[in-house]
Structures are given as C-alpha cells and as structure tokens.
Protein backbone atom coordinates (compact mmCIF):
# COMPACT_ATOMS: atom_id res chain seq x y z
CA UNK A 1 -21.60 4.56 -21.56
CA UNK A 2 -18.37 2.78 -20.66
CA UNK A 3 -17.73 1.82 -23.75
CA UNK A 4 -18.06 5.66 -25.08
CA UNK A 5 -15.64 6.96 -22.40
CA UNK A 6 -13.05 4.17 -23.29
CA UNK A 7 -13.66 5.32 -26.98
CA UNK A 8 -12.83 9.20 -26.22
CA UNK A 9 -10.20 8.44 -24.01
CA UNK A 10 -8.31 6.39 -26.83
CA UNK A 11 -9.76 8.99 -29.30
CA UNK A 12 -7.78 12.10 -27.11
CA UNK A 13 -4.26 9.96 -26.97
CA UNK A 14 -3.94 9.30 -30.56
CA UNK A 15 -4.77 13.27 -31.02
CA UNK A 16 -1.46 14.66 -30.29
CA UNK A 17 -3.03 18.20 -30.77
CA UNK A 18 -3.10 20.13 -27.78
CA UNK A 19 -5.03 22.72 -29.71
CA UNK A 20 -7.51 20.77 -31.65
CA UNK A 21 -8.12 18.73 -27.91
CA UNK A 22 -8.83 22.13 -26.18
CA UNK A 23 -11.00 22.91 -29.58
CA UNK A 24 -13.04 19.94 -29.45
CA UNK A 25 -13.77 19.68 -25.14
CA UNK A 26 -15.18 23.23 -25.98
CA UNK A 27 -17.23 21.99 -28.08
CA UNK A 28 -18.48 18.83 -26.75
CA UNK A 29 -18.62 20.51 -23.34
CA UNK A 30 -20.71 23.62 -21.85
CA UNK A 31 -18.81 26.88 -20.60
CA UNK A 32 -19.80 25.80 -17.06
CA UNK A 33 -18.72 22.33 -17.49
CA UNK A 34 -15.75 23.45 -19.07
CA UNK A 35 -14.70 25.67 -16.66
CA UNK A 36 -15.60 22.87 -13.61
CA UNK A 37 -13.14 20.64 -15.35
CA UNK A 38 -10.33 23.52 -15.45
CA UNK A 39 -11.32 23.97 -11.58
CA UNK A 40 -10.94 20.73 -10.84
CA UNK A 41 -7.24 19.86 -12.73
CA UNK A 42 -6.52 23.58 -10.76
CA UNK A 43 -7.53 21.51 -7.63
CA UNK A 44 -5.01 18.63 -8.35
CA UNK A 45 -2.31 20.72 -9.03
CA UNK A 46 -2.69 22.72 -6.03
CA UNK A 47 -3.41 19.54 -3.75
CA UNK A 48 0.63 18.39 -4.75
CA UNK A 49 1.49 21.78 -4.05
CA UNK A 50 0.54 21.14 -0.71
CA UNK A 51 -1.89 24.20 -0.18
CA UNK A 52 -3.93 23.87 2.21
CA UNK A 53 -7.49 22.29 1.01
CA UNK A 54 -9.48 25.82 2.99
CA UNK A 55 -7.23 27.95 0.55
CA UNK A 56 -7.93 25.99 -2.27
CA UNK A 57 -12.09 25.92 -1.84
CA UNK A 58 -11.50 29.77 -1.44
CA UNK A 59 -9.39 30.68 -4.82
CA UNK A 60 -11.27 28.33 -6.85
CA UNK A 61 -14.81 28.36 -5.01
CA UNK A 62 -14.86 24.53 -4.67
CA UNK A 63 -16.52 22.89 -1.85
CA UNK A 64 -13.77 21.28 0.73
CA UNK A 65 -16.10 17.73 0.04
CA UNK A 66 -14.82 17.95 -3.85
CA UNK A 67 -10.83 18.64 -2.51
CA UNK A 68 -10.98 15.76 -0.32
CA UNK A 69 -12.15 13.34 -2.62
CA UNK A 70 -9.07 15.01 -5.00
CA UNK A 71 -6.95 14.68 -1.73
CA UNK A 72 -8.25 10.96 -1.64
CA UNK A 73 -7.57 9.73 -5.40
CA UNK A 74 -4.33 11.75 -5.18
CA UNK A 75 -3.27 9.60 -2.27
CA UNK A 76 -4.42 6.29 -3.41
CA UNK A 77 -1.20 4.15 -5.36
CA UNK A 78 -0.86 4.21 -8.44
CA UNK A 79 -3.51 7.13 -8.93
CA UNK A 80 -4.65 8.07 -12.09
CA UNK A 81 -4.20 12.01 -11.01
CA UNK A 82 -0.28 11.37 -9.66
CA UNK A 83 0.27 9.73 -13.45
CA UNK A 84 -0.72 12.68 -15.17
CA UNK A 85 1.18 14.98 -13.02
CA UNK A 86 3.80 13.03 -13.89
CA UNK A 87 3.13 13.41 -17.31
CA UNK A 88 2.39 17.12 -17.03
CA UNK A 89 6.16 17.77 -15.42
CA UNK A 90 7.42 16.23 -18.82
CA UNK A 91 6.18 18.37 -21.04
C-alpha cells in the first residue's frame, strides 16, 4: 500500500492540472469521502486562522478528536499541513 500512495502522490505533482486533479479524486473517491477530505483541508485552514476548534466541529460537523489531531500535526515542525499552507498562500 505504501508503495501505491508514494506512486499517486508523485503521480498528482507531475499533474500540474488543477482541473484534471479535482476530475480524477472524484473519481477515484466516493461523494462522502470526497467531501470528508474537503472537511478536513477546511479544518486546516481554519486551525491557522486561529478559530476556535468548538467553532470549527460546529460549521463543519467534525468531531473536536479529528481538530485536535489537525491542531497536533499543524503544530509539529516541519509539518506536512504548515508546507502546504505555505504553498497554498503562493498561488
């Protein structure tokens, strides 16, 4: 399975299609899982925002044990979630 992820990871930078990306993760991925995933890059963004975790489980009906393990990786250095904020401010 690791091997898989590595190969879809690489597979998604070399894209450089927002629009086929967002195609092809709706696709490979269930409306439910889909829309988990949204929820939970929502949940990062709002997390360096600084709202507080209650008001986050409320607007985007996640459970507070999901925002502090995003509060958790979000605080850790060099996190994975902090580089692709970075990335997102870029664009």
């Amino acid at each position: 399975m690791a091997e898989n992820l590595a190969e879809l990871s690489r597979t998604l930078a070399q894209a450089a299609d927002p629009e086929l990306i967002e195609s092809f993760l709706r696709c490979l991925l269930t409306p439910a899982e889909t829309a988990d995933i949204a929820a939970r890059w929502a949940l990062v963004k709002a997390l360096e925002q600084k709202v507080p975790q209650r008001e986050i489980a409320k607007r985007l009906g996640i459970s507070l044990c999901k925002i502090t393990r995003g509060s958790r990786e979000l605080k850790k250095p060099d996190s994975a979630f902090q580089r692709m904020l970075d990335i997102l401010k870029r664009l």
